[in-house]
Protein backbone atom coordinates (compact mmCIF):
# COMPACT_ATOMS: atom_id res chain seq x y z
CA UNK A 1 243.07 294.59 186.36
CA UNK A 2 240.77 291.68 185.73
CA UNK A 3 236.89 291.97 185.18
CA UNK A 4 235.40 290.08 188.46
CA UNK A 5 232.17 287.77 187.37
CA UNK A 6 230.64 285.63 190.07
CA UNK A 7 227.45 283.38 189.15
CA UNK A 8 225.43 281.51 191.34
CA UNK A 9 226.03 278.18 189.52
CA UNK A 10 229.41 275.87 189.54
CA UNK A 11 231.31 275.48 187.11
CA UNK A 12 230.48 272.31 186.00
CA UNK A 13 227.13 273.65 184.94
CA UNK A 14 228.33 276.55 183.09
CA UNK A 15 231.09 275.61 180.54
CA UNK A 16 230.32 278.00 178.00
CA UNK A 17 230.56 281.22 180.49
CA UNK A 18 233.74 279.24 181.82
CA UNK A 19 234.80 278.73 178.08
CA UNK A 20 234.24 282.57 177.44
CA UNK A 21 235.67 284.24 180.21
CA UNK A 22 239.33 281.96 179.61
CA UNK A 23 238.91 282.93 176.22
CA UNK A 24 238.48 286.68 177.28
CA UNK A 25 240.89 286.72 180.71
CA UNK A 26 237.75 287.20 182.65
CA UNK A 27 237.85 286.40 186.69
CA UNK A 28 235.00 284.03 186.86
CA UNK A 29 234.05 282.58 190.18
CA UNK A 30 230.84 279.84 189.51
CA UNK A 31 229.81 278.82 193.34
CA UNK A 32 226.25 277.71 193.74
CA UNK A 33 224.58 278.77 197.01
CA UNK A 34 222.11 276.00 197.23
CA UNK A 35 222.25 272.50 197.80
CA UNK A 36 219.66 269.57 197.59
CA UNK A 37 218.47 266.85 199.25
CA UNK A 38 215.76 264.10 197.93
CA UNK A 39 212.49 263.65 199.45
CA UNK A 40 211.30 260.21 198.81
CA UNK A 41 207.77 260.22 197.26
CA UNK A 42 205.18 257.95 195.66
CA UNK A 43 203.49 258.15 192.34
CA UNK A 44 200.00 257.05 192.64
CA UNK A 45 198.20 258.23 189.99
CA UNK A 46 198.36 257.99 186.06
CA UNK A 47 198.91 261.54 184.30
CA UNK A 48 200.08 262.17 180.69
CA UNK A 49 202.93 264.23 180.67
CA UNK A 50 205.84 265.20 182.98
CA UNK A 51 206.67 268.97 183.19
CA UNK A 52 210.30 269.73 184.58
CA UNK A 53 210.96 273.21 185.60
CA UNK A 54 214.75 272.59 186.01
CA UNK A 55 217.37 269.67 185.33
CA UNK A 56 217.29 269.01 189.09
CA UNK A 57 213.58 267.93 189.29
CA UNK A 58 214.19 265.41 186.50
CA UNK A 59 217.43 264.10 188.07
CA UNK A 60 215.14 263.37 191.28
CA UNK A 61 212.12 262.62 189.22
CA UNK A 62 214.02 259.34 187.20
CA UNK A 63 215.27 258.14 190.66
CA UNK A 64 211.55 256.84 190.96
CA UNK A 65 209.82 257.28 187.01
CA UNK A 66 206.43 255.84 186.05
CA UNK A 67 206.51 252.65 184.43
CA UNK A 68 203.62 253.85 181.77
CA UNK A 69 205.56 254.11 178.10
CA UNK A 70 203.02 256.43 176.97
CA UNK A 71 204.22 259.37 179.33
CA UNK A 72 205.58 262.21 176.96
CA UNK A 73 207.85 265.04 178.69
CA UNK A 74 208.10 269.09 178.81
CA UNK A 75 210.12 271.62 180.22
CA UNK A 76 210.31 275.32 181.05
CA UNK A 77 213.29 276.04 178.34
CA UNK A 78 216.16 275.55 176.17
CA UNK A 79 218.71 275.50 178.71
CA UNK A 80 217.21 272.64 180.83
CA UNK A 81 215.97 270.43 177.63
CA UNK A 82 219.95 270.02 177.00
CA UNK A 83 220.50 269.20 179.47
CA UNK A 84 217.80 266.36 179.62
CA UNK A 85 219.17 265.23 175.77
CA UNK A 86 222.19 264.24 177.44
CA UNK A 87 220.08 262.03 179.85
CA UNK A 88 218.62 260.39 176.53
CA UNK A 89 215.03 262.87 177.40
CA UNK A 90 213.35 264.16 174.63
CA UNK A 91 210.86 266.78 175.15
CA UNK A 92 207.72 267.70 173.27
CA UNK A 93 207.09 270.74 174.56
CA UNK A 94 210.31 273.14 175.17
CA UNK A 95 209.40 276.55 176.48
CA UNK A 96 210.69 279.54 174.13
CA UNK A 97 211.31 281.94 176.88
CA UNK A 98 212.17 280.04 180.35
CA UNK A 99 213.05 283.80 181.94
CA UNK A 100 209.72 284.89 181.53
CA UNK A 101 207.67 281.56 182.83
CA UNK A 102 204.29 283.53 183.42
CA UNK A 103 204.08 284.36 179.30
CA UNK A 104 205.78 280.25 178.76
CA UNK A 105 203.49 278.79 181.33
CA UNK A 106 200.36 280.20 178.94
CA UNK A 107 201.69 278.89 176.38
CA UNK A 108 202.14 275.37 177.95
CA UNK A 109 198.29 275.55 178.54
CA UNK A 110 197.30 275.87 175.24
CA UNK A 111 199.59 272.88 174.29
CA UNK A 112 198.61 270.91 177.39
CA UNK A 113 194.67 270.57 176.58
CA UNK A 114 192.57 268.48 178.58
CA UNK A 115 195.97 266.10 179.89
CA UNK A 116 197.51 265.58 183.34
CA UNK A 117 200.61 266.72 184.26
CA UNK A 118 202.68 265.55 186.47
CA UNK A 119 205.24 268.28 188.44
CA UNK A 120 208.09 266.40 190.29
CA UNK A 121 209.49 269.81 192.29
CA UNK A 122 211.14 271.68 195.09
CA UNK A 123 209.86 272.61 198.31
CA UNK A 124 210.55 276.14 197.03
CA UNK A 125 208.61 275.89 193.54
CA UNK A 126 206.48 278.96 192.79
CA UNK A 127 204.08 276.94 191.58
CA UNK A 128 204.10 278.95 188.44
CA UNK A 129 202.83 276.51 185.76
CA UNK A 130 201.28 274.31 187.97
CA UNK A 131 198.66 276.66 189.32
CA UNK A 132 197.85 277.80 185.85
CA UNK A 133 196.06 274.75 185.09
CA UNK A 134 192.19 273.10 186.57
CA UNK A 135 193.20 271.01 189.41
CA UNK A 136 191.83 268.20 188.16
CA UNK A 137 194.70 268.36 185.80
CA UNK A 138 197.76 268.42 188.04
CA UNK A 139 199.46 265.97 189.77
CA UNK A 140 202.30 267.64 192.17
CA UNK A 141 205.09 266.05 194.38
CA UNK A 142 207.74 267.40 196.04
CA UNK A 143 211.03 265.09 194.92
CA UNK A 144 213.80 267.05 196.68
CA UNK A 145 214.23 269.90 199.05
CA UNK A 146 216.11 272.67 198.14
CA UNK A 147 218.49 273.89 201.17
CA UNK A 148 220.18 277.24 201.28
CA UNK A 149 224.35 277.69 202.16
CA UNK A 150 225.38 280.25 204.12
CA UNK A 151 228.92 281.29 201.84
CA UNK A 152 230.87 284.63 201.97
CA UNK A 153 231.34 285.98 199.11
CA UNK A 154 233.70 289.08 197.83
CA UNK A 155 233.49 292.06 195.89
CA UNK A 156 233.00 291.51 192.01
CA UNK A 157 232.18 293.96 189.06
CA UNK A 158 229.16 291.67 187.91
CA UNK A 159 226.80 289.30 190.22
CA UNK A 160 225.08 286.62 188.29
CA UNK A 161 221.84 285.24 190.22
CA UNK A 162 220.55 281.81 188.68
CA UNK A 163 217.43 281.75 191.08
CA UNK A 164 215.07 283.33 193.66
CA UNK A 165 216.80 280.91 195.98
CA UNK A 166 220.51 281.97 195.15
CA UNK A 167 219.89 285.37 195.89
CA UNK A 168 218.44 284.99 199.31
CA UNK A 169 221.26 282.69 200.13
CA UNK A 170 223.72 285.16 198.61
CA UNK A 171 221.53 287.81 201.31
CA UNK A 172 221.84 285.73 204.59
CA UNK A 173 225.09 286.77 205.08
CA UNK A 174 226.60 288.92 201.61
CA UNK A 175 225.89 292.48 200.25
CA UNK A 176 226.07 293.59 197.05
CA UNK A 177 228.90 296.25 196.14
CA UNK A 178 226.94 299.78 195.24
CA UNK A 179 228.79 299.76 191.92
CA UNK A 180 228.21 296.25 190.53
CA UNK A 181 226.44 295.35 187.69
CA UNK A 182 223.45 292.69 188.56
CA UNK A 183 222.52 290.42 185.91
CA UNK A 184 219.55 287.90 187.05
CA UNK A 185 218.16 284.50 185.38
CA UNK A 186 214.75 285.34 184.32
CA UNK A 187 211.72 287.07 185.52
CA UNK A 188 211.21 285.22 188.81
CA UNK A 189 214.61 286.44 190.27
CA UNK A 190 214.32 290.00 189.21
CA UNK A 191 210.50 289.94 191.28
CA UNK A 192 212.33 288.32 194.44
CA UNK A 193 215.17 291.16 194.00
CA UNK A 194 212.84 293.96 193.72
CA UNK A 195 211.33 292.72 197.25
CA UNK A 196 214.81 292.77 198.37
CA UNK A 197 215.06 296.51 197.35
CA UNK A 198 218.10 295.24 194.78
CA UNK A 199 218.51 297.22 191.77
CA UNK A 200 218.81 294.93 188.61
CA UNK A 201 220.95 296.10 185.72
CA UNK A 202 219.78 293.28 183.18
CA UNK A 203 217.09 290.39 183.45
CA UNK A 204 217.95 287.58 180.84
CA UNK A 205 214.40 286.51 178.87
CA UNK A 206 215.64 283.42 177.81
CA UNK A 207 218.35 282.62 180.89
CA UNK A 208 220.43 280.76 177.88
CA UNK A 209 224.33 280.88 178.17
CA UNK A 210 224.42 282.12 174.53
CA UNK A 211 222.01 285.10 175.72
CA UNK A 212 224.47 285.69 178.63
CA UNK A 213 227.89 285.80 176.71
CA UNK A 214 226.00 288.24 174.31
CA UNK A 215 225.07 290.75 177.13
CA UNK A 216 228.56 290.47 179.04
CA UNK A 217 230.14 290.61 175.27
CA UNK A 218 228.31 294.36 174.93
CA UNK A 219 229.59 295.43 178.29
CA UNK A 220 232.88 294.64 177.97
């Protein structure tokens, strides 16, 4: 019998865990349980640098960008800066560990100095590296709104949750089999599971594919 995998993302934005489990006859279902919607905003105000937590907030971001050149860009990890190199977005700051954003976002303070930043975001953003700076440095707009799907979902031997978000959607109208594995993307959804009185088996540091396909490559 198959290994069942569900993750909170589709397919299209997980190729190497699609890749992997084909490779490995591994039941993958990729379904994302949110969907978004833009919120049209103004930019009024010069800043320095643009911090994206997530390839969404850039995608909404560019659909209105500043017209300064000088405007360098960040983001919270890896996973996301990829993405943005594909967009032709270079980043100068890339954070090392996007699953643990309270350690990442202290580091993006040290490199940020005295500079604005600009945060294009969700109407669910924690806020996380925002609020870590003065106020007099931050810029903030919400560019899209995040909106949760109400989608049944079966039984599977390992639940993948990509976000705070996911998981609560996943909850609305879903429980979780008592002898699943739980994998979650990064500190942020572990914290929301633990209010949720969900048991985690393993919290990814750097929520990379590469760091994924490692830990399902040890369990199976």
């Amino acid at each position: 019998m198959k290994k069942r995998i569900f993750i909170s993302k589709n397919s299209y934005d997980c190729e190497p865990l699609v890749h992997y489990c084909n490779q490995n006859k591994l039941d993958l279902t990729a379904q994302s349980l949110i969907e978004f919607e833009a919120i049209p905003f103004k930019i009024e105000s010069n800043f320095d640098i643009v911090f994206f937590s997530s390839i969404r907030s850039a995608q909404f971001y560019f659909e209105k960008p500043a017209k300064k050149s000088t405007i360098i860009y960040a983001c919270i990890g890896e996973t996301t800066h990829s993405k943005l190199k594909k967009l032709g977005i270079e980043c100068e700051f890339v954070g090392k560990e996007a699953g643990n954003p309270k350690k990442t976002a202290e580091e993006f303070k040290i490199w940020v100095k005295n500079r604005i930043v600009f945060f294009p975001q969700s109407n669910l953003s924690l806020g996380t590296f925002s609020n870590i700076l003065p106020e007099n440095q931050v810029i903030k707009k919400v560019v899209y709104k995040t909106k949760l799907r109400e989608i049944e979902i079966s039984k599977f031997h390992i639940y993948i949750f990509t976000s705070p978000s996911n998981l609560d959607a996943f909850l609305t109208i879903n429980e979780l089999c008592s002898d699943s594995i739980v994998v979650v993307w990064g500190n942020s959804t572990n914290d929301f599971a633990k209010k949720c009185g969900i048991k985690v088996d393993f919290v990814l540091v750097k929520s990379s594919f590469d760091e994924l396909i490692e830990l399902l490559s040890k369990i199976f």
